[in-house]
Protein backbone atom coordinates (compact mmCIF):
# COMPACT_ATOMS: atom_id res chain seq x y z
CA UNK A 1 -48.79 -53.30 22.18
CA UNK A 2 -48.10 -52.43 25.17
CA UNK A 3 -44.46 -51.75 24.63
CA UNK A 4 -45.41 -49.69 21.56
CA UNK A 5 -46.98 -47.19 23.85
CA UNK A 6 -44.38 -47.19 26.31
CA UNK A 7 -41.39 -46.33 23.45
CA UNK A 8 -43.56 -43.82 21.92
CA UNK A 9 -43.83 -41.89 25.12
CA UNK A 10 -40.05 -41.63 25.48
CA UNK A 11 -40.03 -40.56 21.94
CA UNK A 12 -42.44 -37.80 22.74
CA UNK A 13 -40.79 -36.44 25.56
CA UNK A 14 -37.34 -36.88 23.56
CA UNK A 15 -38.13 -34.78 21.12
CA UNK A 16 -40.20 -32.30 23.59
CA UNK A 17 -37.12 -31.79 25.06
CA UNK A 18 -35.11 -31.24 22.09
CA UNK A 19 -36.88 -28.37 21.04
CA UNK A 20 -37.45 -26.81 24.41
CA UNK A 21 -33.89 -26.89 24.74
CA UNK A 22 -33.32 -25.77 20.88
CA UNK A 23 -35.42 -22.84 21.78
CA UNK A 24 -33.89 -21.96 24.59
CA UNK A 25 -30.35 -21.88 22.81
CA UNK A 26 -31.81 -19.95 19.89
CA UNK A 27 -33.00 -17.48 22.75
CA UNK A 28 -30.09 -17.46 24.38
CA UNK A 29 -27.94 -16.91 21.36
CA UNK A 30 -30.66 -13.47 20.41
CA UNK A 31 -30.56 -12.17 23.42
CA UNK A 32 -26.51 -12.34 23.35
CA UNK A 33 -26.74 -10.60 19.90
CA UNK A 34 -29.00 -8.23 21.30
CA UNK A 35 -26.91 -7.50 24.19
CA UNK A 36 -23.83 -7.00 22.26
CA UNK A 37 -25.44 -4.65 19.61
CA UNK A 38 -24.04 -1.00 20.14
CA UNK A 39 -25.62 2.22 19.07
CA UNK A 40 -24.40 3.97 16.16
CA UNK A 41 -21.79 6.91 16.50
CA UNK A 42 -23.35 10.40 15.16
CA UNK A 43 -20.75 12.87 12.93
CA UNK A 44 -20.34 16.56 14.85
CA UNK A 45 -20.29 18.07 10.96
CA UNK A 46 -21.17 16.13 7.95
CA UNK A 47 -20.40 18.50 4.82
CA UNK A 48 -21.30 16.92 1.02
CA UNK A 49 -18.79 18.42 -1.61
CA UNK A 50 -19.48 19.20 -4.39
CA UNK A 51 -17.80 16.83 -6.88
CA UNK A 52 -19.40 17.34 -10.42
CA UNK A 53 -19.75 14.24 -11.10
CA UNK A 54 -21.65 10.95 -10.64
CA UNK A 55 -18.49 8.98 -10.95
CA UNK A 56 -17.17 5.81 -9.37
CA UNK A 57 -14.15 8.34 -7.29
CA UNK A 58 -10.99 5.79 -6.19
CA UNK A 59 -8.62 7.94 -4.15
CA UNK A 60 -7.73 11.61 -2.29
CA UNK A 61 -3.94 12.53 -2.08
CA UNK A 62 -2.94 15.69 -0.31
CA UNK A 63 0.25 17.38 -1.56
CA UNK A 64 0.45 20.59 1.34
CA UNK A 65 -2.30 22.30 3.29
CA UNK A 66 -4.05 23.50 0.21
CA UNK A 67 -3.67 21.23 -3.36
CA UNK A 68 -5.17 17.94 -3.52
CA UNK A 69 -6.60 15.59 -5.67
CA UNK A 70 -8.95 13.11 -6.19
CA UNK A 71 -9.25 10.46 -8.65
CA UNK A 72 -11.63 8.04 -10.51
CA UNK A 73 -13.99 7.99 -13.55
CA UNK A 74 -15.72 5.28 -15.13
CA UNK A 75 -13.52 1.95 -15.44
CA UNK A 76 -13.65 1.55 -19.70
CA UNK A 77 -14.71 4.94 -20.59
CA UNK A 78 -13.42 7.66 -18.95
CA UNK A 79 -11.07 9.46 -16.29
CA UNK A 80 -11.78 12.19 -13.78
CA UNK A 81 -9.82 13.83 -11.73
CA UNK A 82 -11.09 16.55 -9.29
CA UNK A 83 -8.41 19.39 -7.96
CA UNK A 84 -8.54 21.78 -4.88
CA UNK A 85 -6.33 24.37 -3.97
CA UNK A 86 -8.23 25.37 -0.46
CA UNK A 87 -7.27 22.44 1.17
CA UNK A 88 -10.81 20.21 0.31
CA UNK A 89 -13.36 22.87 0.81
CA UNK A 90 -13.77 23.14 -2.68
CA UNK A 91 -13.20 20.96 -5.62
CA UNK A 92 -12.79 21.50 -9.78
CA UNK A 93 -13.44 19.12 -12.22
CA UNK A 94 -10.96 17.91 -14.51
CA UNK A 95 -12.54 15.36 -17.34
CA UNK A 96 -9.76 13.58 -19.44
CA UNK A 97 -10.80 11.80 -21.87
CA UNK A 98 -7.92 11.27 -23.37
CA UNK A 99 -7.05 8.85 -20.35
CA UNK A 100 -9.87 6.69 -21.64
CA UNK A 101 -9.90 4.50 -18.78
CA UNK A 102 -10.94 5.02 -14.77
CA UNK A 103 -7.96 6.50 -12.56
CA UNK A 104 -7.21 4.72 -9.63
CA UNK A 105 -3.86 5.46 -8.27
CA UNK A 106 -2.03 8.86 -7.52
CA UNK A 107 1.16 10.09 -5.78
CA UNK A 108 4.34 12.32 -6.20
CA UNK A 109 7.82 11.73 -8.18
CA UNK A 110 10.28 12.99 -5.42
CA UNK A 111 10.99 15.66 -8.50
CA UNK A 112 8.10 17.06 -7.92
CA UNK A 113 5.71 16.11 -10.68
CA UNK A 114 2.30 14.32 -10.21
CA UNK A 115 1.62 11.17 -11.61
CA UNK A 116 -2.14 9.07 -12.25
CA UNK A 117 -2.50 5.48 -13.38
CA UNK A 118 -5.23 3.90 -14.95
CA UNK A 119 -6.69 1.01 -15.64
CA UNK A 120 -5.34 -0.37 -18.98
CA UNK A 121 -2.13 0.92 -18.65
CA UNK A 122 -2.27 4.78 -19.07
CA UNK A 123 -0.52 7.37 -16.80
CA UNK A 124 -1.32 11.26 -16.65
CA UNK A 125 0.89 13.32 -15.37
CA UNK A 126 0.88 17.22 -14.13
CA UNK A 127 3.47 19.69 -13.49
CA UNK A 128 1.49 22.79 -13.10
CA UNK A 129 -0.88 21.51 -9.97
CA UNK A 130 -3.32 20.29 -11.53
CA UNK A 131 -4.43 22.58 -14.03
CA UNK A 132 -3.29 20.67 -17.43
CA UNK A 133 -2.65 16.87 -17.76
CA UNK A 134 -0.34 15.15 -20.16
CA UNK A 135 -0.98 11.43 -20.87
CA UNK A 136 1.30 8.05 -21.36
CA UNK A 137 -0.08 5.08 -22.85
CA UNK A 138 2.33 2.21 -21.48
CA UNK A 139 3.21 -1.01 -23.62
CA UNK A 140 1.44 -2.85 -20.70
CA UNK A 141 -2.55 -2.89 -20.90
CA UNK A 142 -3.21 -4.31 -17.73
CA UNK A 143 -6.10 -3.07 -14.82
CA UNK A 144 -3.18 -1.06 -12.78
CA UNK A 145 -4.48 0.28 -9.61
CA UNK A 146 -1.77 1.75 -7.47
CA UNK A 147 1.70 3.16 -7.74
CA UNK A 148 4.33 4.94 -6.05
CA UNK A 149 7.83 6.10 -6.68
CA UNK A 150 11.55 5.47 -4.98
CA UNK A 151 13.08 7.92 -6.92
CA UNK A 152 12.96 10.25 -9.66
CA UNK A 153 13.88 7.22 -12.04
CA UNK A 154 12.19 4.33 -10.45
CA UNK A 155 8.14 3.72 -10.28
CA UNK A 156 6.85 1.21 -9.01
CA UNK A 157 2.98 0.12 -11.06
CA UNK A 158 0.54 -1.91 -9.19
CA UNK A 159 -2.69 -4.33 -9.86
CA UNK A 160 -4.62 -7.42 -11.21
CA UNK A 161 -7.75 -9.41 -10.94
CA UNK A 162 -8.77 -10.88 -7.63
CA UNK A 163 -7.33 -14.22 -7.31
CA UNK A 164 -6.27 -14.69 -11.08
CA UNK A 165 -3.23 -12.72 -11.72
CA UNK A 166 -1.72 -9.65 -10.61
CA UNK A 167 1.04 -7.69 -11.65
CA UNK A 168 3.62 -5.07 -11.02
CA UNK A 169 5.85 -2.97 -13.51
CA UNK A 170 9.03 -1.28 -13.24
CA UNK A 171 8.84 2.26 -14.90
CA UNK A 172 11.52 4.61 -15.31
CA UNK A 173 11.88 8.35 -15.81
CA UNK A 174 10.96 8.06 -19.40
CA UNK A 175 7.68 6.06 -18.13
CA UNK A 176 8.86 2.78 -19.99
CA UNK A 177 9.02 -0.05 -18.31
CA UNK A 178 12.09 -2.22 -17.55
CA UNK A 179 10.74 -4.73 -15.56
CA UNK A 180 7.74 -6.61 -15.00
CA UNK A 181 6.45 -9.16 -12.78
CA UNK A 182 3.51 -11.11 -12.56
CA UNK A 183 2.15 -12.97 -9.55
CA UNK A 184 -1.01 -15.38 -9.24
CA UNK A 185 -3.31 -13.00 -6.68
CA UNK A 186 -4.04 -9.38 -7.20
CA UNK A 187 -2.02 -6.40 -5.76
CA UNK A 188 -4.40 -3.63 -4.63
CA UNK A 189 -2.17 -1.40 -2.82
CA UNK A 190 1.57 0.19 -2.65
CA UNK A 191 3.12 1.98 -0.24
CA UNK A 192 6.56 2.96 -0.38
CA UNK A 193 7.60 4.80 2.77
CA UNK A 194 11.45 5.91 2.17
CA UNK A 195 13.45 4.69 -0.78
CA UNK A 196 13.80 1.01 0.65
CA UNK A 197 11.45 -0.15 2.85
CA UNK A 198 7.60 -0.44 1.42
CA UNK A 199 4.77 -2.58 1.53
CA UNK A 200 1.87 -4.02 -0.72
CA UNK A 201 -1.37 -5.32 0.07
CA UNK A 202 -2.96 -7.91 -2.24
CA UNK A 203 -5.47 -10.96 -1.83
CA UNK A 204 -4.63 -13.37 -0.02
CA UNK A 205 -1.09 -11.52 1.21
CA UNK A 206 0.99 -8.69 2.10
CA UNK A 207 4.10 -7.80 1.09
CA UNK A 208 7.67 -6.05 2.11
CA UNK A 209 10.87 -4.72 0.81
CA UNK A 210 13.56 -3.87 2.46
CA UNK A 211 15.87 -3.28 -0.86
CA UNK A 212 14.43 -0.53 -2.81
CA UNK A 213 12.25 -3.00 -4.77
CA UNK A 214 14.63 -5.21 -6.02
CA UNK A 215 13.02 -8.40 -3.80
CA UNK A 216 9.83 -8.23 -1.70
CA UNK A 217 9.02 -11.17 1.31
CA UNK A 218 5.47 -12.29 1.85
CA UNK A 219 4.32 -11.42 5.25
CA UNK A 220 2.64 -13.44 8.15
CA UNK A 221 -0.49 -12.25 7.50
CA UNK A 222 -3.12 -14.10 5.47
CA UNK A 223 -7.30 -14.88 4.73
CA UNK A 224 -8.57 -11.92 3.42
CA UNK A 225 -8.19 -9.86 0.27
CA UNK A 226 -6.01 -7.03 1.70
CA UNK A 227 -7.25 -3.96 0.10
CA UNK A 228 -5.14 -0.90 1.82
CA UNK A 229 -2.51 0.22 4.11
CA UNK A 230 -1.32 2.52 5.65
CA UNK A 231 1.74 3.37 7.77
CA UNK A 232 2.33 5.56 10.37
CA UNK A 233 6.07 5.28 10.24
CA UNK A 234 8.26 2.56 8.83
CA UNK A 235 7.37 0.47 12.47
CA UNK A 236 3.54 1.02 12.81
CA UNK A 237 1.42 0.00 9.93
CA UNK A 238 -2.51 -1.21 9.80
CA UNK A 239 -3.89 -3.40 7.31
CA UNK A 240 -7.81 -4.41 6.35
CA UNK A 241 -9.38 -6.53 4.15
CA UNK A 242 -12.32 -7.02 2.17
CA UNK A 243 -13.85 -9.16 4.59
CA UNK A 244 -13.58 -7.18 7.23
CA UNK A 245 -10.36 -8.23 9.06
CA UNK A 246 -7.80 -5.48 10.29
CA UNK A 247 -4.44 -6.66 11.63
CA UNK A 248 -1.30 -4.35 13.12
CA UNK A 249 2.46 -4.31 13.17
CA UNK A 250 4.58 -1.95 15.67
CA UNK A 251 7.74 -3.61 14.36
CA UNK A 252 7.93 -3.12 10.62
CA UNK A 253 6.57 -6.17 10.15
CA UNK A 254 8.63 -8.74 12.40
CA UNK A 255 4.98 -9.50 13.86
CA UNK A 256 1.15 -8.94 13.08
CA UNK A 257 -1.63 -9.25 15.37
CA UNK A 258 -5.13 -9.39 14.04
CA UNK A 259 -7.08 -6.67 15.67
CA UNK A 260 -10.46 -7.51 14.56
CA UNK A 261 -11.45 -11.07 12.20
CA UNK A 262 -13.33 -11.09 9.06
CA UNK A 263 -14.36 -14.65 9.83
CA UNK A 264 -15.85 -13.81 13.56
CA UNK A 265 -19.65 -14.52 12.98
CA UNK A 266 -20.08 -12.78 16.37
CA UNK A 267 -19.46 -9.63 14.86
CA UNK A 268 -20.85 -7.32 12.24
CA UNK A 269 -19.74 -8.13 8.34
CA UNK A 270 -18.12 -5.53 6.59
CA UNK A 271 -16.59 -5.58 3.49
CA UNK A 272 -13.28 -2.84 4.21
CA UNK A 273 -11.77 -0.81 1.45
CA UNK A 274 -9.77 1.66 3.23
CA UNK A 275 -8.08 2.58 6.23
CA UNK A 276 -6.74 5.47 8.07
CA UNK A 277 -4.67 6.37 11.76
CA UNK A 278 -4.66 9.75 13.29
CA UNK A 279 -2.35 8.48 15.77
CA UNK A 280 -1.77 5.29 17.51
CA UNK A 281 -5.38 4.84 19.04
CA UNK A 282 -7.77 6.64 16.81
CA UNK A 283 -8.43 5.45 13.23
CA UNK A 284 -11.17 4.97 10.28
CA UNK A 285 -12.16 2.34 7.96
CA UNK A 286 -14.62 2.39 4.85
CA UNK A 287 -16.39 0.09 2.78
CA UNK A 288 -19.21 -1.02 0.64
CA UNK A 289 -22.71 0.13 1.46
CA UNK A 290 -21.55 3.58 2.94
CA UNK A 291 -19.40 1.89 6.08
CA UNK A 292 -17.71 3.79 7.89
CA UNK A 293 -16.14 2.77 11.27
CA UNK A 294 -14.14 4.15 13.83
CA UNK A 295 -11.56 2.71 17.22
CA UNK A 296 -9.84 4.36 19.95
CA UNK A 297 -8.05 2.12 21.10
CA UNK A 298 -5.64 1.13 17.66
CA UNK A 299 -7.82 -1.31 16.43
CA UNK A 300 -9.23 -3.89 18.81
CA UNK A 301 -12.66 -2.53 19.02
CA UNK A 302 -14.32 -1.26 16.35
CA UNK A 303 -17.86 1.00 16.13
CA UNK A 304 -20.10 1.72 13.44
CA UNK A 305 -21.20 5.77 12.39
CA UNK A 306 -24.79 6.54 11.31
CA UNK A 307 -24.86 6.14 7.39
CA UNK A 308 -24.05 9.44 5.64
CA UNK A 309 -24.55 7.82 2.55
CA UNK A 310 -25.37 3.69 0.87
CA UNK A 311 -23.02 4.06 -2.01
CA UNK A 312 -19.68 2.30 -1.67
CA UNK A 313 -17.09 4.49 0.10
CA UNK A 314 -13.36 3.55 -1.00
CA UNK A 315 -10.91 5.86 0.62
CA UNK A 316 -10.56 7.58 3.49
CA UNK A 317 -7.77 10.45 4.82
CA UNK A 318 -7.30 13.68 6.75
CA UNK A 319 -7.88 17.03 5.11
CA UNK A 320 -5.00 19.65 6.13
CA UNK A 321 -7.40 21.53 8.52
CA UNK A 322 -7.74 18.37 10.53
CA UNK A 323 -10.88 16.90 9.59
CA UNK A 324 -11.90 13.74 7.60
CA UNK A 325 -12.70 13.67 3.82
CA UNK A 326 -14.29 10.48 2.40
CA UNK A 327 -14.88 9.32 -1.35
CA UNK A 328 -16.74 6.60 -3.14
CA UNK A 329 -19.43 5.48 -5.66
CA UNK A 330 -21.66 8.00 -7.64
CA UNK A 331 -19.12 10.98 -7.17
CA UNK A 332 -19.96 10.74 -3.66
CA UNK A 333 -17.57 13.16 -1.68
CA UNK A 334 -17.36 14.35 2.22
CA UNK A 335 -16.04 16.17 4.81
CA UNK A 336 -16.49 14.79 8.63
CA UNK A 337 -15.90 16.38 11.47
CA UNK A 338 -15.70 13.42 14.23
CA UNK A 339 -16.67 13.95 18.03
């Protein structure tokens, strides 16, 4: 019996001992949390446009210091595409319903002409800035999200479903396609930066050509669903991910770092949709649940703004007068003016 009294002690203080020293991890580990957490960045300006609609809005493309557009709608009923010609102080609302579909990608044939995808496989396109659309239904119904152009009779069409398919069609001048490829992850996002080098972002991979198109090389970059780019020159590019990773090539590509990991549970989760660079140090990234956050020094620290908004924000760029314009869910549309 005696024994029995003896072994229960050392169970006691055992376990007493466990759980002083679980609490004082768990107290350690809040107090590290607490002592890491930074205070939120304030805008100088925040400005709400006026965007007409309550709209899911995709993208913003600049063509000079005063026309832009900005696209969206809602994904199987309806396009929108919103026009300003005062360089994003103002915007006009352009409902097609003849697209049928949400718009998600926009750019610029090098002849001059505007061109719109969306999402089952129609494109719009204007030639008087904006103010009249014609529409293209391709032979391809498939949820296209992105495109860009090498030259006046080569486009290249973007997009899929996360990790189930993804494809990419070959249009020429006539908008028909003469080549199409499908892969087994999504492609979110295209960037063609002269007529042979460009990039594409997609889950689980990135992507490069160095041919004009003809071939494209998977990157060393991986574990996240890469949902934009963007390039500062052919050398410098950033990419982030869904999951909040951001990596960084200054050699076109030879070599990415990752700047910040989606995975680190030591840091804040945010689920990225878009980035943007000012210049090498300073740049922006958006997401879901009105994120927005900023780093000076090109990416390896990262800090969070004051919420200007809890809808999900999905692109990000620079209006011609210098300052930021955001878009995202619910026809949600700003101008920032950073410190």
């Amino acid at each position: 019996m005696a024994g029995f009294f003896i072994l229960a002690s050392v169970l006691i203080a055992v376990m007493r001992n466990t759980l002083y020293s679980a609490f004082f991890v768990t107290a350690l580990w809040l107090c590290a949390l607490s002592s890491c957490k930074k205070e939120k960045l304030d805008w100088q300006q925040v400005q709400e446009l006026e965007s007409h609609c309550d709209h899911r809005l995709n993208n913003i493309y600049f063509l000079n210091d005063t026309l832009g557009y900005v696209v969206g709608g809602v994904r199987f009923d309806k396009g929108t595409i919103l026009v300003t010609k005062d360089g994003g102080n103002t915007w006009q609302l352009r409902d097609l319903p003849e697209a049928g579909k949400s718009i998600f990608g926009i750019a610029q044939k090098p002849t001059g002409e505007v061109m719109a995808v969306a999402f089952d496989g129609k494109l719009l396109k204007t030639i008087d800035d904006g103010d009249n659309w014609s529409s293209f239904q391709m032979n391809s119904y498939q949820p296209y999200k992105d495109l860009s152009f090498i030259e006046p009779s080569t486009g290249i069409i973007i997009g899929g479903i996360s990790f189930n398919y993804g494809v990419m069609a070959y249009i020429n001048d006539q908008n028909d396609i003469y080549r199409y490829d499908t892969f087994a992850y999504e492609l979110n996002d295209i960037e063609m930066l002269n007529n042979r080098t460009g990039y594409i972002s997609g889950y689980g991979t990135v992507m490069k050509t160095d041919d004009g198109a003809v071939t494209w090389t998977l990157q060393d970059i991986k574990n996240d669903n890469f949902t934009a780019i963007y390039a500062q020159s052919e050398h410098e590019l950033w990419v982030c991910g869904y999951n909040g990773s951001v990596f960084h090539t200054s050699n076109g590509g030879e070599t990415w770092e990752k700047l910040r990991s989606g995975n680190d549970i030591k840091k804040p989760r945010y689920h990225l949709l878009d980035i943007y660079f000012k210049d090498h140090n300073n740049g922006w990234a958006v997401g879901e649940e009105g994120v927005i956050i900023h780093t000076e020094d090109g990416g390896r620290n990262w800090s969070l703004y004051r919420k200007i908004t809890d809808a999900a924000l999905r692109c990000i760029t620079q209006t011609p007068d210098g300052n930021l314009i955001v878009c995202g869910d619910n026809g949600s549309l700003y101008k920032l003016l950073a410190h």
